[in-house]
PDB file of N, CA and C in Angstrom:
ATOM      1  N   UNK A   1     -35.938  -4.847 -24.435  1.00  0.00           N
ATOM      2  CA  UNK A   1     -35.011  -3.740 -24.397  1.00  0.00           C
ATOM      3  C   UNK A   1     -34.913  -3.210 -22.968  1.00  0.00           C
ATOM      4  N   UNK A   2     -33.627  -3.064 -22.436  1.00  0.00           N
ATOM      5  CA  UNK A   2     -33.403  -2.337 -21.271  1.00  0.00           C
ATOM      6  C   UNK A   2     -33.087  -0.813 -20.961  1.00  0.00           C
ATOM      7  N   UNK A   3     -33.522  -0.358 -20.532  1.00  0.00           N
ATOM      8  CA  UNK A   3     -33.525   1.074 -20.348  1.00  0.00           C
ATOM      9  C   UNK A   3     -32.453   1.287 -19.392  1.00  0.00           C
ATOM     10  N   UNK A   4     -31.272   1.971 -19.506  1.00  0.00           N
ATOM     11  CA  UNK A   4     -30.112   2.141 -18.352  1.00  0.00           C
ATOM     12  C   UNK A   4     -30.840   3.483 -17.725  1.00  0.00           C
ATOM     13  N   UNK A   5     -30.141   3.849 -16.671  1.00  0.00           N
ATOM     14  CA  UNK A   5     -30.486   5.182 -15.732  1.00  0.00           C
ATOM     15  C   UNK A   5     -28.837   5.599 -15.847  1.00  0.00           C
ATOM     16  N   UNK A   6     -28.694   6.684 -15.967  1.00  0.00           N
ATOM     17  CA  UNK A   6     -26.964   6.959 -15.766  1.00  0.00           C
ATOM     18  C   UNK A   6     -27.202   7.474 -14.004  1.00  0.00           C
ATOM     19  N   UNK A   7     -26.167   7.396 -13.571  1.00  0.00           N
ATOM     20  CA  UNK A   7     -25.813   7.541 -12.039  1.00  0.00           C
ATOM     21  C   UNK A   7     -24.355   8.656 -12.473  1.00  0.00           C
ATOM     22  N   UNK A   8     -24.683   9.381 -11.175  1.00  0.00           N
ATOM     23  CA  UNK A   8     -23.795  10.231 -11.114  1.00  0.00           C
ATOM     24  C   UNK A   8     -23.615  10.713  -9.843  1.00  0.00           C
ATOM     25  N   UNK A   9     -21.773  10.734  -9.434  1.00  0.00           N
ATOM     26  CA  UNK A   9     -21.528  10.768  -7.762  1.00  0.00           C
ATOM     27  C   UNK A   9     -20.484  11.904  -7.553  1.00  0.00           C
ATOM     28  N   UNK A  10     -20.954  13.056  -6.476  1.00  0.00           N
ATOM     29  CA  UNK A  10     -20.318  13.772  -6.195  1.00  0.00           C
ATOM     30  C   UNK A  10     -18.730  14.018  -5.589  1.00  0.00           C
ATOM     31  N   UNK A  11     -17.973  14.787  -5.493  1.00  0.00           N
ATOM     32  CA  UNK A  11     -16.711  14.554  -4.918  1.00  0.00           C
ATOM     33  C   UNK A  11     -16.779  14.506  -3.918  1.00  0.00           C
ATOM     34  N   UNK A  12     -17.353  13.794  -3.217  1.00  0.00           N
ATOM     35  CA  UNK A  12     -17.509  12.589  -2.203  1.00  0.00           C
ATOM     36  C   UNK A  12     -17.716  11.549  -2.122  1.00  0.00           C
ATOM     37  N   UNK A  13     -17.869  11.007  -3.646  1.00  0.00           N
ATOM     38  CA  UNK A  13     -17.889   9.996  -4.158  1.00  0.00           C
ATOM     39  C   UNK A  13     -19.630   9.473  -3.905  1.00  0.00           C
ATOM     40  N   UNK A  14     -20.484   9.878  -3.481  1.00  0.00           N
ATOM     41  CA  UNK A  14     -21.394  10.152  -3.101  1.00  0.00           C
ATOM     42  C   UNK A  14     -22.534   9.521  -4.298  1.00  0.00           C
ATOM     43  N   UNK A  15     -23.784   8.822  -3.929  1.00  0.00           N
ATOM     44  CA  UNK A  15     -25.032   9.061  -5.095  1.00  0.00           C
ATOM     45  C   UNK A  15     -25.590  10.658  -5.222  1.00  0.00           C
ATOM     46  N   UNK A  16     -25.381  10.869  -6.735  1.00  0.00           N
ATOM     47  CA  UNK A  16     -26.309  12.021  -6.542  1.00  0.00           C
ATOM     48  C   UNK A  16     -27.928  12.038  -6.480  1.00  0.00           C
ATOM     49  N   UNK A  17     -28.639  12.290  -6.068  1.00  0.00           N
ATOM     50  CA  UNK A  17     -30.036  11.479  -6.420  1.00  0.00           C
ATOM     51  C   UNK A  17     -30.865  11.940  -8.019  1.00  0.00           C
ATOM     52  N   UNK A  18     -31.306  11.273  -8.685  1.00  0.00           N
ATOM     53  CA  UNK A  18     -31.638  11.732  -9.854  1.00  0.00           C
ATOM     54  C   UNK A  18     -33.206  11.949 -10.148  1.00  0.00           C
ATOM     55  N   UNK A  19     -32.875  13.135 -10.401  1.00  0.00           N
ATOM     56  CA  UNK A  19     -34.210  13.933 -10.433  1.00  0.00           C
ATOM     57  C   UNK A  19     -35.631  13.645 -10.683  1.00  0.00           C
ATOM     58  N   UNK A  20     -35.085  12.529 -12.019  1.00  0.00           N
ATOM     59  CA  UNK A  20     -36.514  11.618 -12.413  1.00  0.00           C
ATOM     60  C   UNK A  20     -36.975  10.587 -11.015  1.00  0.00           C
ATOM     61  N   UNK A  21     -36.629  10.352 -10.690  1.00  0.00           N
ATOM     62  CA  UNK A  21     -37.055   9.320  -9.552  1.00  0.00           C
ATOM     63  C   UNK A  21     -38.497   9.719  -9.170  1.00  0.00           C
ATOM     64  N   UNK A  22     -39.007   9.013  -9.019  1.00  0.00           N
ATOM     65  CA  UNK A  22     -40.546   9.441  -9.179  1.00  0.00           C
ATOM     66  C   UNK A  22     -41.165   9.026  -7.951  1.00  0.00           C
ATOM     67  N   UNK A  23     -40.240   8.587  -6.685  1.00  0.00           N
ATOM     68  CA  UNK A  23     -40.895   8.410  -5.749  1.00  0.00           C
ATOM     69  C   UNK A  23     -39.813   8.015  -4.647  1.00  0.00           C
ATOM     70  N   UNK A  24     -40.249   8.785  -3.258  1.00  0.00           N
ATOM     71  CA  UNK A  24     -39.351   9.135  -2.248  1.00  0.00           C
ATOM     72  C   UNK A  24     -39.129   7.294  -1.592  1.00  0.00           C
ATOM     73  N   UNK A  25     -37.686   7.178  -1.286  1.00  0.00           N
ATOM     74  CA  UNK A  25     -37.198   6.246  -0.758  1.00  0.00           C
ATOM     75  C   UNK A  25     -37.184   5.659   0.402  1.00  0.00           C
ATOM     76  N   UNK A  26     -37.465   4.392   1.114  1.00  0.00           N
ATOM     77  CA  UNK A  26     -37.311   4.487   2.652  1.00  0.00           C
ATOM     78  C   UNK A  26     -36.295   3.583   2.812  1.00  0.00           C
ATOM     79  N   UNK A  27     -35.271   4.324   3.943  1.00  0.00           N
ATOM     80  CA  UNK A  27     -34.357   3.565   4.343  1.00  0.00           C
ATOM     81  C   UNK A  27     -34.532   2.330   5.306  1.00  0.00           C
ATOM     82  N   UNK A  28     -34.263   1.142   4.989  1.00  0.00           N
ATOM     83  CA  UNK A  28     -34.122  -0.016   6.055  1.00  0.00           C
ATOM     84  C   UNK A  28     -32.526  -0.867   5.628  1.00  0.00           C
ATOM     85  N   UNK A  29     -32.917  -1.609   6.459  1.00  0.00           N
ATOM     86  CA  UNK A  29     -31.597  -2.397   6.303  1.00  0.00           C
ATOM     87  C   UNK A  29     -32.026  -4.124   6.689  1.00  0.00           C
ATOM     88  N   UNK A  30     -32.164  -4.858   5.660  1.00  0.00           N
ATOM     89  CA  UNK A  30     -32.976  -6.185   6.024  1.00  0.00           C
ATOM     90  C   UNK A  30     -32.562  -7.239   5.144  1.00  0.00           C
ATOM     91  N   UNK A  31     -32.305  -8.532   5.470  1.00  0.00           N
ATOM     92  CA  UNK A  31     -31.872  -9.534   4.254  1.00  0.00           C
ATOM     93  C   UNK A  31     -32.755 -10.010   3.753  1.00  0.00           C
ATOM     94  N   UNK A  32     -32.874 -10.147   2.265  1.00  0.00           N
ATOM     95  CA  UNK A  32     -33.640 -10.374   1.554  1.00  0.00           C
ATOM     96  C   UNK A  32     -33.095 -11.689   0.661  1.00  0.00           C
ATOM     97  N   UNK A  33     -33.877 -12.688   0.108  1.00  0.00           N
ATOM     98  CA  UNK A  33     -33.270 -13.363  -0.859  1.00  0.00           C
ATOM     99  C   UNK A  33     -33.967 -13.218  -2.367  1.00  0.00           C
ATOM    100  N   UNK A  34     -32.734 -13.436  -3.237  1.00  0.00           N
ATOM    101  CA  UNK A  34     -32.495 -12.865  -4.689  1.00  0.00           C
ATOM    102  C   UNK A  34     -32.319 -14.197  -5.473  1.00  0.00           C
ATOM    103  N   UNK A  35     -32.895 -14.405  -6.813  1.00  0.00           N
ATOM    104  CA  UNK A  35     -32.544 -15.032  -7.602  1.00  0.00           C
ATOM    105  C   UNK A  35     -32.633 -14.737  -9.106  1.00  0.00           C
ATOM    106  N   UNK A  36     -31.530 -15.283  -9.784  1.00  0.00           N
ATOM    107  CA  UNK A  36     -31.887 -14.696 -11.488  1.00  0.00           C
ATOM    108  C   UNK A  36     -32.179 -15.967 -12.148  1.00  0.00           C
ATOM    109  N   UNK A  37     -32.891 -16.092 -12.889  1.00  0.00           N
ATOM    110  CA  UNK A  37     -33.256 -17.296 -13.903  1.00  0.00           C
ATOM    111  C   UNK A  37     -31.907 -18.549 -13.846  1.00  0.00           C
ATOM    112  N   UNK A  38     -32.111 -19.574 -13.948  1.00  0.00           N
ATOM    113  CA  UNK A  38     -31.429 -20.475 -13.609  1.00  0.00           C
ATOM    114  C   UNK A  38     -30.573 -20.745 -12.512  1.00  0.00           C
ATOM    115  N   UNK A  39     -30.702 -19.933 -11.731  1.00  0.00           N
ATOM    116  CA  UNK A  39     -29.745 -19.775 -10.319  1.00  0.00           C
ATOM    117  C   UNK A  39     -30.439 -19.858  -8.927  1.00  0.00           C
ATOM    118  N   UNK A  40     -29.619 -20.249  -7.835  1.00  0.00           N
ATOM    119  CA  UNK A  40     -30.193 -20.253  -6.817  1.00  0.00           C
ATOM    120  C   UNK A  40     -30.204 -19.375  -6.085  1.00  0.00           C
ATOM    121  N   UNK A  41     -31.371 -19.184  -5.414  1.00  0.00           N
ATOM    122  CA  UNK A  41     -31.611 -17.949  -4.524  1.00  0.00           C
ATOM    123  C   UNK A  41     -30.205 -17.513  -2.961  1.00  0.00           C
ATOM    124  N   UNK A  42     -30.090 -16.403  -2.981  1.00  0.00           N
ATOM    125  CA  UNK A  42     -28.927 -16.288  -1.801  1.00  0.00           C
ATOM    126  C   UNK A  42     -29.589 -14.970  -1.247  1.00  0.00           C
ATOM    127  N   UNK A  43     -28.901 -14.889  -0.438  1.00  0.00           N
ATOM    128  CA  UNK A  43     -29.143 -14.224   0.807  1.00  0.00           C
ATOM    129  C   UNK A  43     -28.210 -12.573   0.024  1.00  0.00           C
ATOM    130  N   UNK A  44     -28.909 -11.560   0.692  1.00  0.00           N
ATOM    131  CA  UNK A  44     -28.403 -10.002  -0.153  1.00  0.00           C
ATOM    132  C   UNK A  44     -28.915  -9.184   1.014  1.00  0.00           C
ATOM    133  N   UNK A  45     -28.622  -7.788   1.037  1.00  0.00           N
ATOM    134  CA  UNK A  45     -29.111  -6.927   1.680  1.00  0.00           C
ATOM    135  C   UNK A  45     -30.003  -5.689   1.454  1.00  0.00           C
ATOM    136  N   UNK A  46     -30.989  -5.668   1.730  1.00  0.00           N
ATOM    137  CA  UNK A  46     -31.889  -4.435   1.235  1.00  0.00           C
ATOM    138  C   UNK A  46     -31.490  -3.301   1.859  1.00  0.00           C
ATOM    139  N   UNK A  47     -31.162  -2.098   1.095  1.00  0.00           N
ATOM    140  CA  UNK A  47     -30.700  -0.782   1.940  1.00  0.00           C
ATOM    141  C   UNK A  47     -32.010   0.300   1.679  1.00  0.00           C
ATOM    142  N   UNK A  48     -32.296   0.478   0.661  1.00  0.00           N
ATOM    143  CA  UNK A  48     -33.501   0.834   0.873  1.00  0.00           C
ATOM    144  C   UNK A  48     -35.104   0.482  -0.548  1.00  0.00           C
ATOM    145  N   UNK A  49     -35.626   1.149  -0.270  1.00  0.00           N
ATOM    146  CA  UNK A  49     -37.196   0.336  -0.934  1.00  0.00           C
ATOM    147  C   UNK A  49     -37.977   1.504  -0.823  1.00  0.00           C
ATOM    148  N   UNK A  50     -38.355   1.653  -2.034  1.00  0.00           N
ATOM    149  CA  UNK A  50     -39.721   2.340  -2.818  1.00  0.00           C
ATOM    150  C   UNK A  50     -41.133   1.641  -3.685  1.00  0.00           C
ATOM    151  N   UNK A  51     -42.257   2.863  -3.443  1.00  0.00           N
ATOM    152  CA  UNK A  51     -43.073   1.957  -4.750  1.00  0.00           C
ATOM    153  C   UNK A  51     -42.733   1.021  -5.908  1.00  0.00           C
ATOM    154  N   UNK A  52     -41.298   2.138  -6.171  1.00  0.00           N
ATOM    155  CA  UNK A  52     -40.972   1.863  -7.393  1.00  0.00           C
ATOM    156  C   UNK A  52     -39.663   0.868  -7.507  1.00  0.00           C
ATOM    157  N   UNK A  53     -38.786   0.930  -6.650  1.00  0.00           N
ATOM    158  CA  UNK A  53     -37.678   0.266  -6.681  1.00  0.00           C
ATOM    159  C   UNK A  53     -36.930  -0.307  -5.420  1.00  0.00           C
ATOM    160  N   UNK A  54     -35.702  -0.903  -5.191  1.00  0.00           N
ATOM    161  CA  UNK A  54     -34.861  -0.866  -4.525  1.00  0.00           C
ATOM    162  C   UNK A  54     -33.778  -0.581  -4.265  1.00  0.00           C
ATOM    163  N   UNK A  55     -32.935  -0.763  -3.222  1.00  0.00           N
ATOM    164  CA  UNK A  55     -31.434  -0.700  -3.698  1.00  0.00           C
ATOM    165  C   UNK A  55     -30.793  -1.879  -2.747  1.00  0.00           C
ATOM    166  N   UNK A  56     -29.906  -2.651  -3.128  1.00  0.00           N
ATOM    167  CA  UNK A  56     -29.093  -4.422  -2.697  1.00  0.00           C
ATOM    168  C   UNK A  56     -27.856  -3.827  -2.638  1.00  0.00           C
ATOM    169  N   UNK A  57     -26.956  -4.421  -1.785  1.00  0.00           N
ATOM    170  CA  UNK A  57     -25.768  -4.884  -1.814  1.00  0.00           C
ATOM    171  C   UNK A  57     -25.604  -6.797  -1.748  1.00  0.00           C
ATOM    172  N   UNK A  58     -24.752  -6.644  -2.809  1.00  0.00           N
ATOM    173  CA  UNK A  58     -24.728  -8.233  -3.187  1.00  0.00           C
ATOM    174  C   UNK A  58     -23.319  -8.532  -3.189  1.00  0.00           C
ATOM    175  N   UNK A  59     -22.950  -9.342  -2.700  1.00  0.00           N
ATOM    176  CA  UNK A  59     -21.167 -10.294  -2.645  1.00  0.00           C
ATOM    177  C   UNK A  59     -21.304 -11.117  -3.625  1.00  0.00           C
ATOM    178  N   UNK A  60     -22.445 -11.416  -4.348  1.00  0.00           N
ATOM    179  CA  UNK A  60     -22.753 -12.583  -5.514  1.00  0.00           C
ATOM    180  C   UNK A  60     -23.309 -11.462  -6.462  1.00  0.00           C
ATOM    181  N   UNK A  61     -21.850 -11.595  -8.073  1.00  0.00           N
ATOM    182  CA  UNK A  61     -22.608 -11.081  -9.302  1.00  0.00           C
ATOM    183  C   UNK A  61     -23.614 -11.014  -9.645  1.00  0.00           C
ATOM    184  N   UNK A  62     -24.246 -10.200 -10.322  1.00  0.00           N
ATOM    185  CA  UNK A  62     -25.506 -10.485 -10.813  1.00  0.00           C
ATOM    186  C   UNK A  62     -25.481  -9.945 -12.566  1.00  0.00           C
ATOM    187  N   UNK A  63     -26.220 -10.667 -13.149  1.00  0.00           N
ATOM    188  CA  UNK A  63     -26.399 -10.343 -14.899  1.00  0.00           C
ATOM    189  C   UNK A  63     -27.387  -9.041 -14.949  1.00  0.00           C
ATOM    190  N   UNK A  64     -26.748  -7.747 -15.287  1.00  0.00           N
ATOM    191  CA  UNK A  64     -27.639  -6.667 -15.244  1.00  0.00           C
ATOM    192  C   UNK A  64     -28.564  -6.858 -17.006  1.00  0.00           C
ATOM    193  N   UNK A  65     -28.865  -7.793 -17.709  1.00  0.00           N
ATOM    194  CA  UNK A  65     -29.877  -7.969 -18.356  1.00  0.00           C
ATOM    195  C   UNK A  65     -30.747  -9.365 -18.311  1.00  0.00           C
ATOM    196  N   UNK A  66     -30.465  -9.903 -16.756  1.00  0.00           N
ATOM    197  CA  UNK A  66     -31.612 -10.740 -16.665  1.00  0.00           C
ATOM    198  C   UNK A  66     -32.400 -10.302 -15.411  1.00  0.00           C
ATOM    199  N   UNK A  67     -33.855 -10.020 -15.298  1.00  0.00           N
ATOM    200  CA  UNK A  67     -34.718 -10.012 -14.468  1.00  0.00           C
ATOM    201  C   UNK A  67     -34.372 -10.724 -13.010  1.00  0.00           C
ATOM    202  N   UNK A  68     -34.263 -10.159 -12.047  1.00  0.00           N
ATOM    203  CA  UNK A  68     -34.402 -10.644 -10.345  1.00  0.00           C
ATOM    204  C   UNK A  68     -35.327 -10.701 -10.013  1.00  0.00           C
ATOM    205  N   UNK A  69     -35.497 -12.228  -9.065  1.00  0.00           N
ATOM    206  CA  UNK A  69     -36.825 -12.355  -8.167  1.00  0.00           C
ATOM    207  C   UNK A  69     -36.113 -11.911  -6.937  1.00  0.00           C
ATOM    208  N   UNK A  70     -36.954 -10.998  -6.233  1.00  0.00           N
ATOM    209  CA  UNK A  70     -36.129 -10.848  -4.646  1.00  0.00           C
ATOM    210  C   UNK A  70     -37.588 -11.437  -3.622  1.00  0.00           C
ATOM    211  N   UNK A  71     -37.323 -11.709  -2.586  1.00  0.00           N
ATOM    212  CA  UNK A  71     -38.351 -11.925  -1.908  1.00  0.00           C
ATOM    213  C   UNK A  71     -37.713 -11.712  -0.618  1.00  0.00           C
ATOM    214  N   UNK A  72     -39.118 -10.655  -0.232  1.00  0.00           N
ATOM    215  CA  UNK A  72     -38.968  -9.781   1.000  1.00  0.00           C
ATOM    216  C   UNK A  72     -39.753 -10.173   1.678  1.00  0.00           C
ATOM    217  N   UNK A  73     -39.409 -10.122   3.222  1.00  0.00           N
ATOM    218  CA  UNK A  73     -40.169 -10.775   4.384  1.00  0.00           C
ATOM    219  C   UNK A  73     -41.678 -10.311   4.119  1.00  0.00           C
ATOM    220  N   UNK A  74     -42.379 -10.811   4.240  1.00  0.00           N
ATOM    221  CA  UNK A  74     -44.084 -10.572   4.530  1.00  0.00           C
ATOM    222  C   UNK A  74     -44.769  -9.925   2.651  1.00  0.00           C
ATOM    223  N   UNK A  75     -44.183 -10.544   1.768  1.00  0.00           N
ATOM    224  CA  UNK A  75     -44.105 -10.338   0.510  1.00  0.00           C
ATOM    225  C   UNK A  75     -44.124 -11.539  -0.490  1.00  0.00           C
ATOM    226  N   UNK A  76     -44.719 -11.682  -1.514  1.00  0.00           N
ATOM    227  CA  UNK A  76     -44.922 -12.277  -1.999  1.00  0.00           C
ATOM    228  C   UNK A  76     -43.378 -12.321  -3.330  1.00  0.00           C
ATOM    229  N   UNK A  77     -42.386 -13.060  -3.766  1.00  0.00           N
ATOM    230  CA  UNK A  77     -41.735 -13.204  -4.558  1.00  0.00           C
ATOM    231  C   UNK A  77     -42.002 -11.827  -5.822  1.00  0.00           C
ATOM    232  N   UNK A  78     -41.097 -10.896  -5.928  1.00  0.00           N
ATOM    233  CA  UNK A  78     -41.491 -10.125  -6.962  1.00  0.00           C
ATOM    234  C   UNK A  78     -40.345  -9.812  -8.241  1.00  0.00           C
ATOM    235  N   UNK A  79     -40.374  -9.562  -8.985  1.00  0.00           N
ATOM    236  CA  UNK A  79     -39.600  -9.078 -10.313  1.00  0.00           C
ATOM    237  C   UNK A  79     -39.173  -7.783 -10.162  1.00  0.00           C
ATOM    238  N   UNK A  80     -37.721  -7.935 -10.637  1.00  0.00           N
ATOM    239  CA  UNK A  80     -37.185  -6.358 -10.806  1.00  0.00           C
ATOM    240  C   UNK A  80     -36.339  -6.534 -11.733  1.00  0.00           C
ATOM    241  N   UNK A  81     -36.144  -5.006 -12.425  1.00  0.00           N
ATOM    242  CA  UNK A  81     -34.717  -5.393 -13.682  1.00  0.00           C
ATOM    243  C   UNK A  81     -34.105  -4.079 -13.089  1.00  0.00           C
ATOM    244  N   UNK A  82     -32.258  -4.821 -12.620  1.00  0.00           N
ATOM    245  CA  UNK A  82     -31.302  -3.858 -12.546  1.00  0.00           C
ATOM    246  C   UNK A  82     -31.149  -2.858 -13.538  1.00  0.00           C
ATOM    247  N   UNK A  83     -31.470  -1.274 -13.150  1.00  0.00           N
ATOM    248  CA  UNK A  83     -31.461  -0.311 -13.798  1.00  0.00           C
ATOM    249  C   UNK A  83     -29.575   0.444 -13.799  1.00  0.00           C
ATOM    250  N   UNK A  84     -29.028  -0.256 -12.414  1.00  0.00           N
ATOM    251  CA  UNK A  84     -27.958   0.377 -12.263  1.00  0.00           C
ATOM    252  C   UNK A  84     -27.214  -0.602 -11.373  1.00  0.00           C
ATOM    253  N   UNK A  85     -25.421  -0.891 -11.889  1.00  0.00           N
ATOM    254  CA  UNK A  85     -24.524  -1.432 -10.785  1.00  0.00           C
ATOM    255  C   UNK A  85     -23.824  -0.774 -10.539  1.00  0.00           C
ATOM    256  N   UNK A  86     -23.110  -0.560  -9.477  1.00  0.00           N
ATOM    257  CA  UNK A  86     -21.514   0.101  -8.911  1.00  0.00           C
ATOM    258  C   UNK A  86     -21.223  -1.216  -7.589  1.00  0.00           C
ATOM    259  N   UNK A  87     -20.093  -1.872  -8.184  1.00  0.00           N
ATOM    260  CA  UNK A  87     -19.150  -3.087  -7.619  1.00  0.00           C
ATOM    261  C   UNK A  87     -20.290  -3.320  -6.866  1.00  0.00           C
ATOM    262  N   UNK A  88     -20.955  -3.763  -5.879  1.00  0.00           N
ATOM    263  CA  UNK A  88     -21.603  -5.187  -5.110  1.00  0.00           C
ATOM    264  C   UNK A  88     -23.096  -4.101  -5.055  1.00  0.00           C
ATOM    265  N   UNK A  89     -23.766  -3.165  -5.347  1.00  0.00           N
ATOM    266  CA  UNK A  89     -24.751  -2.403  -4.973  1.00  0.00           C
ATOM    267  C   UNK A  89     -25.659  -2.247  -6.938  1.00  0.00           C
ATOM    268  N   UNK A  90     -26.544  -2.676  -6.458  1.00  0.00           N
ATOM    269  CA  UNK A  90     -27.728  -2.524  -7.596  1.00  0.00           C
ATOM    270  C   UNK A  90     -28.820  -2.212  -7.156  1.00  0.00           C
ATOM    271  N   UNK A  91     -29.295  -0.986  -7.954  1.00  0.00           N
ATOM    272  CA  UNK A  91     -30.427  -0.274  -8.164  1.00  0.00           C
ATOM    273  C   UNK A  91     -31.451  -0.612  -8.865  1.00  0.00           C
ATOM    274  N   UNK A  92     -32.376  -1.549  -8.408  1.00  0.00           N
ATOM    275  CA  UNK A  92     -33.360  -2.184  -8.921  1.00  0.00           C
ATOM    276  C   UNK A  92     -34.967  -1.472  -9.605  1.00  0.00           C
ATOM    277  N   UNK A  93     -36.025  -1.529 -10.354  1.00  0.00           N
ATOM    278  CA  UNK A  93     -37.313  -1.373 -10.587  1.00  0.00           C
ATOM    279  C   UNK A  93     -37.770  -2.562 -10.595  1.00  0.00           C
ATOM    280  N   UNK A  94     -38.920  -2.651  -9.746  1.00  0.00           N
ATOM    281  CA  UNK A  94     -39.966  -3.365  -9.949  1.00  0.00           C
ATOM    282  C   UNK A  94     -40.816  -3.683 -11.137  1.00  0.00           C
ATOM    283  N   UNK A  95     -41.135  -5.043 -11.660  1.00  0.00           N
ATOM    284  CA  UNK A  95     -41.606  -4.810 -12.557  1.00  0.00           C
ATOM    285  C   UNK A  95     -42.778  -4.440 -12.691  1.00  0.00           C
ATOM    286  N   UNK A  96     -43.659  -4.278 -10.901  1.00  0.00           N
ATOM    287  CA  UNK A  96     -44.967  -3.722 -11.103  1.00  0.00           C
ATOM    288  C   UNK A  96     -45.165  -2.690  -9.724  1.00  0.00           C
ATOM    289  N   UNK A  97     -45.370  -1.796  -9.915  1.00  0.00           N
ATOM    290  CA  UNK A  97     -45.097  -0.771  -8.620  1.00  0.00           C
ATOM    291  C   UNK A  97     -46.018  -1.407  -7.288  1.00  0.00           C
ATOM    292  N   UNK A  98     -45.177  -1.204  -6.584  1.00  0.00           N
ATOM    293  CA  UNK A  98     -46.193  -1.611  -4.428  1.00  0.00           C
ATOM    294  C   UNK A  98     -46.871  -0.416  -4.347  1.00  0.00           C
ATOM    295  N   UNK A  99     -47.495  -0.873  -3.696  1.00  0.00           N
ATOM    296  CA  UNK A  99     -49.232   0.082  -3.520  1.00  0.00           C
ATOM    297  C   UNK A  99     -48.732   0.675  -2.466  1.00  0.00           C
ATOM    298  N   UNK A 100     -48.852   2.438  -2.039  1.00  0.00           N
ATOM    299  CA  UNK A 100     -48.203   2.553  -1.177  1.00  0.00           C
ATOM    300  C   UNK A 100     -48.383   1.923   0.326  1.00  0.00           C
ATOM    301  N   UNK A 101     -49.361   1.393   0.452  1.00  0.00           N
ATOM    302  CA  UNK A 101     -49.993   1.367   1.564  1.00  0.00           C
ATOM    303  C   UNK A 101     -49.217  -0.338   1.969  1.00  0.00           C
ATOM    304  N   UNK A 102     -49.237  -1.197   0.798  1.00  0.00           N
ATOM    305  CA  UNK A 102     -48.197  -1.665   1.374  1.00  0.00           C
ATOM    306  C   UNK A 102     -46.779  -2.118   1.136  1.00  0.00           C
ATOM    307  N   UNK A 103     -46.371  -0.769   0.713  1.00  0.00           N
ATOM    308  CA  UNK A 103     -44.547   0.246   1.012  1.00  0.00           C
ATOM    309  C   UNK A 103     -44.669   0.007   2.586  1.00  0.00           C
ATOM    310  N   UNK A 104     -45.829   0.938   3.237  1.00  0.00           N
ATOM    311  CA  UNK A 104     -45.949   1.297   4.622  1.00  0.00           C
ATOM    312  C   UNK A 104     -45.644  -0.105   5.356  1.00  0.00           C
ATOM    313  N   UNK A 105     -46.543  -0.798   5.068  1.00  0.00           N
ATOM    314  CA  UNK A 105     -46.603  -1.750   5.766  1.00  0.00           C
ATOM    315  C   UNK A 105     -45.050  -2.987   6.037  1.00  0.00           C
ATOM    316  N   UNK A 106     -44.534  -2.672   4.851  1.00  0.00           N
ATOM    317  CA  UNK A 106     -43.227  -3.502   4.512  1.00  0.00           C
ATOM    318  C   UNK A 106     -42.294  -3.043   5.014  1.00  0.00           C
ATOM    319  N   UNK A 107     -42.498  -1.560   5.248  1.00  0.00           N
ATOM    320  CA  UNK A 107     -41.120  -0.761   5.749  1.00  0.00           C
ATOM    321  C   UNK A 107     -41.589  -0.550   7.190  1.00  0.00           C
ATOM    322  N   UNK A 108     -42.874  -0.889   7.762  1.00  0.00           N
ATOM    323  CA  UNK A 108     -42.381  -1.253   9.530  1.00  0.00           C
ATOM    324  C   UNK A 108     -42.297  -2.538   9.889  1.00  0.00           C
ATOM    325  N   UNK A 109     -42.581  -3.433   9.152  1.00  0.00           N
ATOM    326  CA  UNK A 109     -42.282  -4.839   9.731  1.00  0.00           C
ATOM    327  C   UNK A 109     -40.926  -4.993   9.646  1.00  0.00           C
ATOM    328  N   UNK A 110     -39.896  -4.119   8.543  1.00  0.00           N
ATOM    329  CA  UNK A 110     -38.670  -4.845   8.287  1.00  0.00           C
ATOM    330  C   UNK A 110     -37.988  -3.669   9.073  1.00  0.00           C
ATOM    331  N   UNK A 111     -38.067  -2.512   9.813  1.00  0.00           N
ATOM    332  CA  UNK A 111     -37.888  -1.683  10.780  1.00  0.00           C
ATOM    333  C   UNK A 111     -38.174  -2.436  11.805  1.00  0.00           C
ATOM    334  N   UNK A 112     -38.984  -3.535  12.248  1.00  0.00           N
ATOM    335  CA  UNK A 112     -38.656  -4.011  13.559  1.00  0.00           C
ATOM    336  C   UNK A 112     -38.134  -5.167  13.499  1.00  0.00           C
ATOM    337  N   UNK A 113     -37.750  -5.575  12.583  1.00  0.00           N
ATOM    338  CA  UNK A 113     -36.441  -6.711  12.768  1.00  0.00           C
ATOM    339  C   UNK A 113     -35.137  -6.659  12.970  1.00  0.00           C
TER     340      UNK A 113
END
């Protein structure tokens, strides 16, 4: 069973941020590659990354009820299930939370690329 998140955007068309979020976001900007069960991995963009989640912009669909492997530089291949799409941008969870320590570590290596 998948759990949706509703999203909601201001008249600015804007994310509003939603309250439950259970853990503060860091912005980067880094290519990452993505794959869903039977498909081949492509190239996507990470905009930003938490313990808990991410957020992609993708030019390639994705099935918001099959599980993503993304794999991030200096990271081992991990699982996420799209909680949320709007046209090429998905809001990902991990299927097992990053330790913060290495959040830290992931978000300055991909800050100096």
């Amino acid at each position: 069973m998948t759990t949706r998140v509703s999203v909601e955007f201001d008249q600015n068309d804007e994310l509003v941020a939603d309250s439950r979020r259970s853990s503060d976001r860091e912005a980067v900007n880094s290519e990452i590659k993505v794959r869903q069960s039977n498909t081949q991995s492509f190239r996507t963009i990470l905009s930003d990354l938490s313990i808990n989640g991410f957020k992609m912009q993708s030019c390639t669909s994705l099935d918001e009820d099959k599980l993503v492997f993304v794999t991030i530089p200096g990271l081992q291949t991990l699982g996420a299930h799209i909680r949320w799409a709007r046209y090429q941008e998905y809001g990902c969870e991990f299927t097992a939370p990053l330790h913060p320590a290495v959040l830290a570590h992931i978000v300055s290596v991909l800050r100096k690329n």
